[in-house]
C-alpha atoms as a PDB file:
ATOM      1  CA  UNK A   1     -28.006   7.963  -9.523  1.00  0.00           C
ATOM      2  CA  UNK A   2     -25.928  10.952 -10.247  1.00  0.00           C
ATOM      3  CA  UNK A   3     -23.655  10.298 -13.390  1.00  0.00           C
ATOM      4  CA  UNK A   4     -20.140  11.698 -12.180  1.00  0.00           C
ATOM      5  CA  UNK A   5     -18.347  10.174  -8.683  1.00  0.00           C
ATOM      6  CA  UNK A   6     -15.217  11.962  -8.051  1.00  0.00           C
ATOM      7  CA  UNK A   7     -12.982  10.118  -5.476  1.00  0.00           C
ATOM      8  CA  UNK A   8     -10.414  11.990  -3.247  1.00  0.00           C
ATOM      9  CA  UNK A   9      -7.664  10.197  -4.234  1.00  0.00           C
ATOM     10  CA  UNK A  10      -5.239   8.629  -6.574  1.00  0.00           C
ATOM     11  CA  UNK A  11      -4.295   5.767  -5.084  1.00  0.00           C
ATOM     12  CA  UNK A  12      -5.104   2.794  -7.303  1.00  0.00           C
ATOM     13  CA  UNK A  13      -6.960   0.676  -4.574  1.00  0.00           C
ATOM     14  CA  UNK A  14      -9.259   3.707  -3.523  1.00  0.00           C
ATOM     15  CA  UNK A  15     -10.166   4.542  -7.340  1.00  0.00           C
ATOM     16  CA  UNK A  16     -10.634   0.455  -8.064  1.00  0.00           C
ATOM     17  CA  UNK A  17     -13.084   0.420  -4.870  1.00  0.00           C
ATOM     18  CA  UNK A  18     -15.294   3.084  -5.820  1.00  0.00           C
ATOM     19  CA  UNK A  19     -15.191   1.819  -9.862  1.00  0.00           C
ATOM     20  CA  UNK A  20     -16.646  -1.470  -8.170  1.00  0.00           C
ATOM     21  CA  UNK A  21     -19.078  -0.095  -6.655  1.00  0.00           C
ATOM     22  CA  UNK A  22     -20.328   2.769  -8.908  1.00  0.00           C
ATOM     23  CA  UNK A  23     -20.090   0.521 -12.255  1.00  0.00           C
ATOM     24  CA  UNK A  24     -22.433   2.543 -14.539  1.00  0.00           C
ATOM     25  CA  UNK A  25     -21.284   6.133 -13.393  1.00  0.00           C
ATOM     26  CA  UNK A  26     -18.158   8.404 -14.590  1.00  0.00           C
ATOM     27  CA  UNK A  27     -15.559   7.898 -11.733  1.00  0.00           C
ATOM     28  CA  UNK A  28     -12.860  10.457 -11.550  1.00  0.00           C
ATOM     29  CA  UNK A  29     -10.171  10.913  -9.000  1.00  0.00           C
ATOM     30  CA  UNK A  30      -8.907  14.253  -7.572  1.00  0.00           C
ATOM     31  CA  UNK A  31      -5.463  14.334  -5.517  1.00  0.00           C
ATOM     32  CA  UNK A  32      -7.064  16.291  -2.549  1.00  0.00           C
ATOM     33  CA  UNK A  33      -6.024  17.036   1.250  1.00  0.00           C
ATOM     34  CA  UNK A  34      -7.587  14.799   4.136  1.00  0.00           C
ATOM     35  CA  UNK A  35      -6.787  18.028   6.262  1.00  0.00           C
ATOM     36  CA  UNK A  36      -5.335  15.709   9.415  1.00  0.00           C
ATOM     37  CA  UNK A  37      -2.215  14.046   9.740  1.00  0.00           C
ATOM     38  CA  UNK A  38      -0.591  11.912   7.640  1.00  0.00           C
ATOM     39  CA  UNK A  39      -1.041   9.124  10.266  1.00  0.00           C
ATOM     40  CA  UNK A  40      -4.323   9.690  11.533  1.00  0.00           C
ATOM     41  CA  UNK A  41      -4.443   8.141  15.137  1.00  0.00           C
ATOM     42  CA  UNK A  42      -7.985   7.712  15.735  1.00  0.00           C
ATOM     43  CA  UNK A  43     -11.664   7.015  14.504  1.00  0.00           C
ATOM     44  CA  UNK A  44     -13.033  10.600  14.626  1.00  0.00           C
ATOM     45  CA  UNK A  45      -9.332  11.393  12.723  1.00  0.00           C
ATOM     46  CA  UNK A  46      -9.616   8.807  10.135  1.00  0.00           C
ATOM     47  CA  UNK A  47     -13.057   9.915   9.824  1.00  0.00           C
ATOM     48  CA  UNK A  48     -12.964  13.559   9.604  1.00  0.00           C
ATOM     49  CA  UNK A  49      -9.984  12.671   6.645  1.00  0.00           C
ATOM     50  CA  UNK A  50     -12.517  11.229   4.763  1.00  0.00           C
ATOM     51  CA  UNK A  51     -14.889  14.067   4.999  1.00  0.00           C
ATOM     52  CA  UNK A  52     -12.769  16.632   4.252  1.00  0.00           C
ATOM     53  CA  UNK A  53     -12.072  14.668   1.095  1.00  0.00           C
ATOM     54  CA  UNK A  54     -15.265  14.000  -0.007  1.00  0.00           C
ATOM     55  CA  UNK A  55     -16.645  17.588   0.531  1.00  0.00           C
ATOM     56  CA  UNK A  56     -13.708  18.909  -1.851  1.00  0.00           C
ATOM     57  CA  UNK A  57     -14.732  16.736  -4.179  1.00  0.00           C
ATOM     58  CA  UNK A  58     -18.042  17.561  -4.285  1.00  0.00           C
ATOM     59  CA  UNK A  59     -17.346  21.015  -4.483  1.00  0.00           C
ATOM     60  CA  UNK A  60     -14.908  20.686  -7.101  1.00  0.00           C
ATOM     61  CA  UNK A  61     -17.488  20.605  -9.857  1.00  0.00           C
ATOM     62  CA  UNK A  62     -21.455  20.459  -9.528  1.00  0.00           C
ATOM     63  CA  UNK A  63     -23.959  17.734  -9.740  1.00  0.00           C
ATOM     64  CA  UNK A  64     -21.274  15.295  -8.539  1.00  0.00           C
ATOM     65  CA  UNK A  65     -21.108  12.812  -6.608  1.00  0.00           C
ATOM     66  CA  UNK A  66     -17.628  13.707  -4.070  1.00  0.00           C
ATOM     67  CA  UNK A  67     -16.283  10.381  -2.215  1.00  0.00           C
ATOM     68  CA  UNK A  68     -13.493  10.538   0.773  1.00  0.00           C
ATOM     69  CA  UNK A  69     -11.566   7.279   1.716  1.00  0.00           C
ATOM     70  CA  UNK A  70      -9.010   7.345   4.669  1.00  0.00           C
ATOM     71  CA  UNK A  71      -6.964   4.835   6.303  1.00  0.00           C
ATOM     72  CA  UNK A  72      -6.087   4.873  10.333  1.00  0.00           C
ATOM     73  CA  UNK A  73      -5.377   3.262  13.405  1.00  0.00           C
ATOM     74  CA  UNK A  74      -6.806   2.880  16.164  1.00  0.00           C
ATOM     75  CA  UNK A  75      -6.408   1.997  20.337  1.00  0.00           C
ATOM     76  CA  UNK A  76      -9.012  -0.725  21.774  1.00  0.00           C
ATOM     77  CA  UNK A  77      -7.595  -0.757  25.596  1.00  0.00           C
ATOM     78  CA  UNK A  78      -3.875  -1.334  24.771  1.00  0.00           C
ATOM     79  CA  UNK A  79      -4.332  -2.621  21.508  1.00  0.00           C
ATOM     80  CA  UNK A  80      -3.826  -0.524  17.959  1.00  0.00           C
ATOM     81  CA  UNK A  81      -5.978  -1.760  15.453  1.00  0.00           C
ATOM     82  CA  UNK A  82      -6.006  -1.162  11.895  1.00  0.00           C
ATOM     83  CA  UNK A  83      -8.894   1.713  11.086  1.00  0.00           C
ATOM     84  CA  UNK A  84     -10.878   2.790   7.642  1.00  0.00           C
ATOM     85  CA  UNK A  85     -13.564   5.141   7.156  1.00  0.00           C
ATOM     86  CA  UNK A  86     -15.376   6.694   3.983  1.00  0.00           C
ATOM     87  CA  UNK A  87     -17.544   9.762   3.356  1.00  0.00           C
ATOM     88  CA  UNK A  88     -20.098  10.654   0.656  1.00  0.00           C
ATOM     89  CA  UNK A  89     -21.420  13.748  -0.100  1.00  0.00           C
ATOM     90  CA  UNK A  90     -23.804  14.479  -2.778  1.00  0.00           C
ATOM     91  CA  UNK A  91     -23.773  17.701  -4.199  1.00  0.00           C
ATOM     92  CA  UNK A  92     -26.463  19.455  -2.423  1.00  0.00           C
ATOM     93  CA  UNK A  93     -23.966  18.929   0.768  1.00  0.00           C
ATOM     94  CA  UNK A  94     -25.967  15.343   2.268  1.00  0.00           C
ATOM     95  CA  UNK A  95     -23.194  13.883   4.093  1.00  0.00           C
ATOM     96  CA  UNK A  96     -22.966   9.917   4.479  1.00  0.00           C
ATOM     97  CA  UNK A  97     -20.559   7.717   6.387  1.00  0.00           C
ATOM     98  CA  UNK A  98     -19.043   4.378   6.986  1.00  0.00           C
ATOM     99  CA  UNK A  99     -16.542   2.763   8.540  1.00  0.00           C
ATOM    100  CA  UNK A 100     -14.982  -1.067   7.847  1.00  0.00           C
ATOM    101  CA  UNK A 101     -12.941  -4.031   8.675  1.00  0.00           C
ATOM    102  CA  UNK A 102     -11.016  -3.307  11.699  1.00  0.00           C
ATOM    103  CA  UNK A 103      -7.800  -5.970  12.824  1.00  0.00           C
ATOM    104  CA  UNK A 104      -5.106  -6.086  15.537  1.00  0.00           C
ATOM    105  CA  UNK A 105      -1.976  -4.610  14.212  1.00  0.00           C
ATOM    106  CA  UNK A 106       1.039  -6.329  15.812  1.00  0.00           C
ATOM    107  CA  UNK A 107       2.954  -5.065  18.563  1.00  0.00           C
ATOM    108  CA  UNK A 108       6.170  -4.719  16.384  1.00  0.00           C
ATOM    109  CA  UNK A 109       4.002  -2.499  14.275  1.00  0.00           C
ATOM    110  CA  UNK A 110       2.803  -0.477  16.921  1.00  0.00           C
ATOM    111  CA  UNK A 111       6.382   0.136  17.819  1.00  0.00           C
ATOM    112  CA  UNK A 112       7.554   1.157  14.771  1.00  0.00           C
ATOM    113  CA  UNK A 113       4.801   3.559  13.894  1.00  0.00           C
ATOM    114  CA  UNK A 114       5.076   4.996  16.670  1.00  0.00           C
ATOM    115  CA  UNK A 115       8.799   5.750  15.746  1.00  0.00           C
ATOM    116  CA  UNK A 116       7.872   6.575  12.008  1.00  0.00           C
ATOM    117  CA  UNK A 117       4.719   7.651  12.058  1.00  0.00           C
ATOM    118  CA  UNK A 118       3.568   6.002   8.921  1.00  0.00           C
ATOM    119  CA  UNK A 119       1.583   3.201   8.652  1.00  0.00           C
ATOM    120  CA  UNK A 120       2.770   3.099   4.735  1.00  0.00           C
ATOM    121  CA  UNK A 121       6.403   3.375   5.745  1.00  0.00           C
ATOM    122  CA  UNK A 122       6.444   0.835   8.361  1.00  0.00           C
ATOM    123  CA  UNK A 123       4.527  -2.165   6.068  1.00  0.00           C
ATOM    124  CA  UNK A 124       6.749  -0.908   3.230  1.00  0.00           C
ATOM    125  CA  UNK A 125       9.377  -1.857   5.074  1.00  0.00           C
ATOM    126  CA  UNK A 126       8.266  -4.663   7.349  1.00  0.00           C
ATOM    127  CA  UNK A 127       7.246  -6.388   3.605  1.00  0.00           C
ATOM    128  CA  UNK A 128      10.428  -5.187   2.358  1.00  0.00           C
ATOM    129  CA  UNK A 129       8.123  -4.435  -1.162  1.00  0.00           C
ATOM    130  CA  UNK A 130       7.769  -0.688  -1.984  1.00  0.00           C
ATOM    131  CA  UNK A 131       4.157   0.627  -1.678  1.00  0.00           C
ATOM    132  CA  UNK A 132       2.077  -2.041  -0.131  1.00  0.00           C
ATOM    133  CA  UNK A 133      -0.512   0.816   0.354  1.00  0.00           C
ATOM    134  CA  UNK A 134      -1.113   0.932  -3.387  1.00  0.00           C
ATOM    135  CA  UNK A 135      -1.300  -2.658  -3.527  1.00  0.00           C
ATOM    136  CA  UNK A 136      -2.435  -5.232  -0.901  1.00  0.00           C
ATOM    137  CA  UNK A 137      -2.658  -2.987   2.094  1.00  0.00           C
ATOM    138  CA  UNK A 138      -1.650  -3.833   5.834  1.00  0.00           C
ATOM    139  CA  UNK A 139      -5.081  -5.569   5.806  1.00  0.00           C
ATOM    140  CA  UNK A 140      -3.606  -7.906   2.742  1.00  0.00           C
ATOM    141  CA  UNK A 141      -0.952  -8.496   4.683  1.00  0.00           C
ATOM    142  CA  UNK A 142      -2.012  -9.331   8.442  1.00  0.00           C
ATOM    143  CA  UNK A 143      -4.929 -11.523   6.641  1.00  0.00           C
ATOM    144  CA  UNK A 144      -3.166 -13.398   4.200  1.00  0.00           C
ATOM    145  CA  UNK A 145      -4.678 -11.759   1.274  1.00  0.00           C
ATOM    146  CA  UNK A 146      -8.057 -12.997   2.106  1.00  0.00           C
ATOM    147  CA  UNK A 147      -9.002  -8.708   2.270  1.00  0.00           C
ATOM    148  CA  UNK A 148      -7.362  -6.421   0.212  1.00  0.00           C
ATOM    149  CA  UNK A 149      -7.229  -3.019   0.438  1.00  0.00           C
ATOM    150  CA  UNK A 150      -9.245  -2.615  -2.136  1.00  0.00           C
ATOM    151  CA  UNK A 151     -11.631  -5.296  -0.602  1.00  0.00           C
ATOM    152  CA  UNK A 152     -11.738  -3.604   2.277  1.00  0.00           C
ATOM    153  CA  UNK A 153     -12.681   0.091   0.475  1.00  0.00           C
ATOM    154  CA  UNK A 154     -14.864  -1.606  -1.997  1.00  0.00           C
ATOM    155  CA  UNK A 155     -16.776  -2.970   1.417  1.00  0.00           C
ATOM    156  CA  UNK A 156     -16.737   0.782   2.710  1.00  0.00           C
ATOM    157  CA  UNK A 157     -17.831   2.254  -0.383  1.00  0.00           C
ATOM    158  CA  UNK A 158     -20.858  -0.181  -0.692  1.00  0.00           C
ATOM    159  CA  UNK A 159     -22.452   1.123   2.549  1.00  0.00           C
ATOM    160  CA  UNK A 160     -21.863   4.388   1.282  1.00  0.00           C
ATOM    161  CA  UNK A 161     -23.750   3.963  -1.985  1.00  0.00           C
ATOM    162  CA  UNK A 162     -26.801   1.863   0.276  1.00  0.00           C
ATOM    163  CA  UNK A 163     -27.128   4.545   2.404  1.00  0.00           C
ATOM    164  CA  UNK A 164     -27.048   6.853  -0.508  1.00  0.00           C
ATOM    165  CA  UNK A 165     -29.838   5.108  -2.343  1.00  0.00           C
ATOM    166  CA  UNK A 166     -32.059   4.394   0.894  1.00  0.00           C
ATOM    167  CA  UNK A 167     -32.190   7.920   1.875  1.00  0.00           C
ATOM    168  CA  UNK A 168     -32.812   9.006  -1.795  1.00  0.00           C
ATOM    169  CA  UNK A 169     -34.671   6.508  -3.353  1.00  0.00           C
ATOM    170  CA  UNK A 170     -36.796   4.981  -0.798  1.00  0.00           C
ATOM    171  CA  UNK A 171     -37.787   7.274   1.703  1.00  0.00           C
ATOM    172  CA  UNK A 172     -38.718  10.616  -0.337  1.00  0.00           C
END
């Protein structure tokens, strides 16, 4: 296992997932662009957010390890559901991706993103608490605290780090 995972973010429940997961590597968080909106509407948008931060990660500095987290939403028929994907890419540019826990959003949410056009806005305040995003999440929320956010990442993360290993360590 490479020694140095660099995370593309600084949100607390992002770098707290990927410390879970990669316990006996450096982890180290860059503040780096997802390159697609700040509300990404879709799988392939969530996804590509979490490529685009994992590849600048890995190309920040060499022999790392360059993780990409991203939050979304997504439409199932008429229904927007909460959305999460994650990207790792080693540094040789192998590219490996998950996605997560997926719930029904209510309708008042819908609504309201859809006139703000931030998830973190709306639960902010529909919570009426100042960054839930950073904290529990909409998925702490909408499940009681059963999943966190950083649950929900650390979940993400660890299919990351088994694909990882598979591809590298089992199959040569």
């Amino acid at each position: 296992m490479q020694k140095t995972v660099i995370i593309g973010s600084k949100n607390p429940t992002k770098v707290q997932a990927v410390r879970n997961i990669f316990q006996t590597s450096e982890v180290n968080s860059l503040d780096v662009p997802s390159n697609v909106s700040i509300q990404p509407f879709s799988d392939e948008e969530t996804r590509m957010g979490a490529v685009n931060r994992a590849k600048a990660c890995a190309a920040s500095s060499s022999g790392t390890i360059g993780i990409g987290l991203e939050g979304g939403v997504m439409y199932v028929d008429e229904t927007l559901f909460l959305c999460n994907w994650g990207a790792l890419v080693t540094g040789d540019g192998k590219l490996y991706t998950a996605s997560g826990a997926r719930i029904a959003l209510p309708k008042e949410i819908e609504e309201e993103l859809k006139i703000t056009g931030e998830l973190s806005t709306v639960m902010d305040a529909y919570t009426k608490k100042e960054n839930v995003r950073s904290h529990e999440g909409a998925i702490g929320i909408f499940t009681n605290n059963c999943i966190t956010r950083e649950d929900m990442f650390t979940h993400v993360v660890q299919l990351l780090k088994g694909q990882y290993e598979f591809a590298n360590f089992n199959h040569k």
